[in-house]
Protein backbone atom coordinates (compact mmCIF):
# COMPACT_ATOMS: atom_id res chain seq x y z
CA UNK A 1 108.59 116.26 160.78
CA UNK A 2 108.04 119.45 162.74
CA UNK A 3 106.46 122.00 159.95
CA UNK A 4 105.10 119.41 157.57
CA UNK A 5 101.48 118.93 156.66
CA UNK A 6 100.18 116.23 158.68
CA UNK A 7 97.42 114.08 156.11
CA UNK A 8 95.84 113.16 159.41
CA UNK A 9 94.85 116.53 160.74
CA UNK A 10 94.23 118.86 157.09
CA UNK A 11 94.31 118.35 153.56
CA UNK A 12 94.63 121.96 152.90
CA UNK A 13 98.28 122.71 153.45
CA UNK A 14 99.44 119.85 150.94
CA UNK A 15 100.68 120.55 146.94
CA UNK A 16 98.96 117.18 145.67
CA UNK A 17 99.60 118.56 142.12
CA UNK A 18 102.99 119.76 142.91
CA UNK A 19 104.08 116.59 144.34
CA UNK A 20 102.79 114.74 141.42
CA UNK A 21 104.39 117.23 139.00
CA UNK A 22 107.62 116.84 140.83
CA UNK A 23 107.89 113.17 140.94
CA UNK A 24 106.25 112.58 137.06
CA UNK A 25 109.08 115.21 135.96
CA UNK A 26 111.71 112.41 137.34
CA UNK A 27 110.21 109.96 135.89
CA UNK A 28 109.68 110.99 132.57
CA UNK A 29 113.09 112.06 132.39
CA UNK A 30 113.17 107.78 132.11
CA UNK A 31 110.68 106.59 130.67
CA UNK A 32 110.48 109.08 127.79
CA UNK A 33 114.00 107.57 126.72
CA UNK A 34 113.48 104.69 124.40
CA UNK A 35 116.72 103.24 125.70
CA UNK A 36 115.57 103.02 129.62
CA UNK A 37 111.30 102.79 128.65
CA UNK A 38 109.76 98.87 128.07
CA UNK A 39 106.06 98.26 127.90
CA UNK A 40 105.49 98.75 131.15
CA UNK A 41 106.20 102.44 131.07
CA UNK A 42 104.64 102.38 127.31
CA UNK A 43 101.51 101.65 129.03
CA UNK A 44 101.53 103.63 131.85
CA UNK A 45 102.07 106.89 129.50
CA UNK A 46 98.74 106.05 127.33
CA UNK A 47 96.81 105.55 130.79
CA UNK A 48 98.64 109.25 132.07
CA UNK A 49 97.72 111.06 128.72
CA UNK A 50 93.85 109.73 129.04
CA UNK A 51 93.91 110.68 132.84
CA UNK A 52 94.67 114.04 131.15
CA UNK A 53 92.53 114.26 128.65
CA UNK A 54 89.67 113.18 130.50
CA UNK A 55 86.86 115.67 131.79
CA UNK A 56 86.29 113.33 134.72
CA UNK A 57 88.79 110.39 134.34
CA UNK A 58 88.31 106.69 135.19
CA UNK A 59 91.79 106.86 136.56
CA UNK A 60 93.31 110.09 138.16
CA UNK A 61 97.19 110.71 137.98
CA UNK A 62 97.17 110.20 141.86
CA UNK A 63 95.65 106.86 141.53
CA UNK A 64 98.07 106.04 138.68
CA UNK A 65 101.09 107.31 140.75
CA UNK A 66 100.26 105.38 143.98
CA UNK A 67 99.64 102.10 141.87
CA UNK A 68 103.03 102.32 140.00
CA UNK A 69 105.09 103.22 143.58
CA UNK A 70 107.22 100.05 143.50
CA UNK A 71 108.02 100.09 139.70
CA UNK A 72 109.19 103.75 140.41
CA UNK A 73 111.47 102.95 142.85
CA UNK A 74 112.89 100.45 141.56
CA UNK A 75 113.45 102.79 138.24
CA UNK A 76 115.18 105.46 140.36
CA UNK A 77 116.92 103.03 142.35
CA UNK A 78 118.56 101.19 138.98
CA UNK A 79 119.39 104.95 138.18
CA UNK A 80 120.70 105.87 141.45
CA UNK A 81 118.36 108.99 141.78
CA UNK A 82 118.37 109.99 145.10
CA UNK A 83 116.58 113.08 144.48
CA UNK A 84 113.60 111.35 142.36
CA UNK A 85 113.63 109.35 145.47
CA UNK A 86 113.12 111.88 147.88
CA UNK A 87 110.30 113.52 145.72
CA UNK A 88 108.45 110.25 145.68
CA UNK A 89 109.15 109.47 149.32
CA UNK A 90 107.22 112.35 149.90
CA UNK A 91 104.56 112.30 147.64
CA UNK A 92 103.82 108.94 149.31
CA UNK A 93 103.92 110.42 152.64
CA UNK A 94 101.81 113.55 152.44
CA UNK A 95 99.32 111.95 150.04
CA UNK A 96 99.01 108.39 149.84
């Protein structure tokens, strides 16, 4: 991992919004399709739109993310998204 922010040592050199961006644009790609959604993902878009809408929310998008990590990779898995993989792999890595 030579080159890659290191969580351990600084905070400063990682995109936290542009690894969340990056993995919720795979997702929704999903979950916004009535044929591949289920409540599951119904729910989980209500809690992201209040995490949004909030001034200071209950429940961030990072919290949100992190809790839903297995149901996502399952999702791209089913899907064989390597790529939506990848972007959550990391997102998990630099800021989990």
């Amino acid at each position: 991992m030579s080159g890659a922010a290191d969580r351990y040592v600084s905070f400063n050199s990682i995109d936290f919004d542009g690894n969340m961006a990056v993995v919720l644009g795979h997702l929704r790609r999903y979950i916004d399709d009535p044929a591949k959604s289920n409540k599951l993902w119904e729910r989980f878009k209500e809690r992201l739109t209040k995490a949004d809408a909030e001034a200071l929310p209950v429940s961030d998008k990072l919290l949100l993310l992190h809790s839903h990590t297995y149901y996502m990779v399952e999702l791209f898995e089913e899907h064989d998204d390597a790529e939506a993989l990848a972007a959550l792999a990391k997102l998990e890595e630099e800021c989990f």
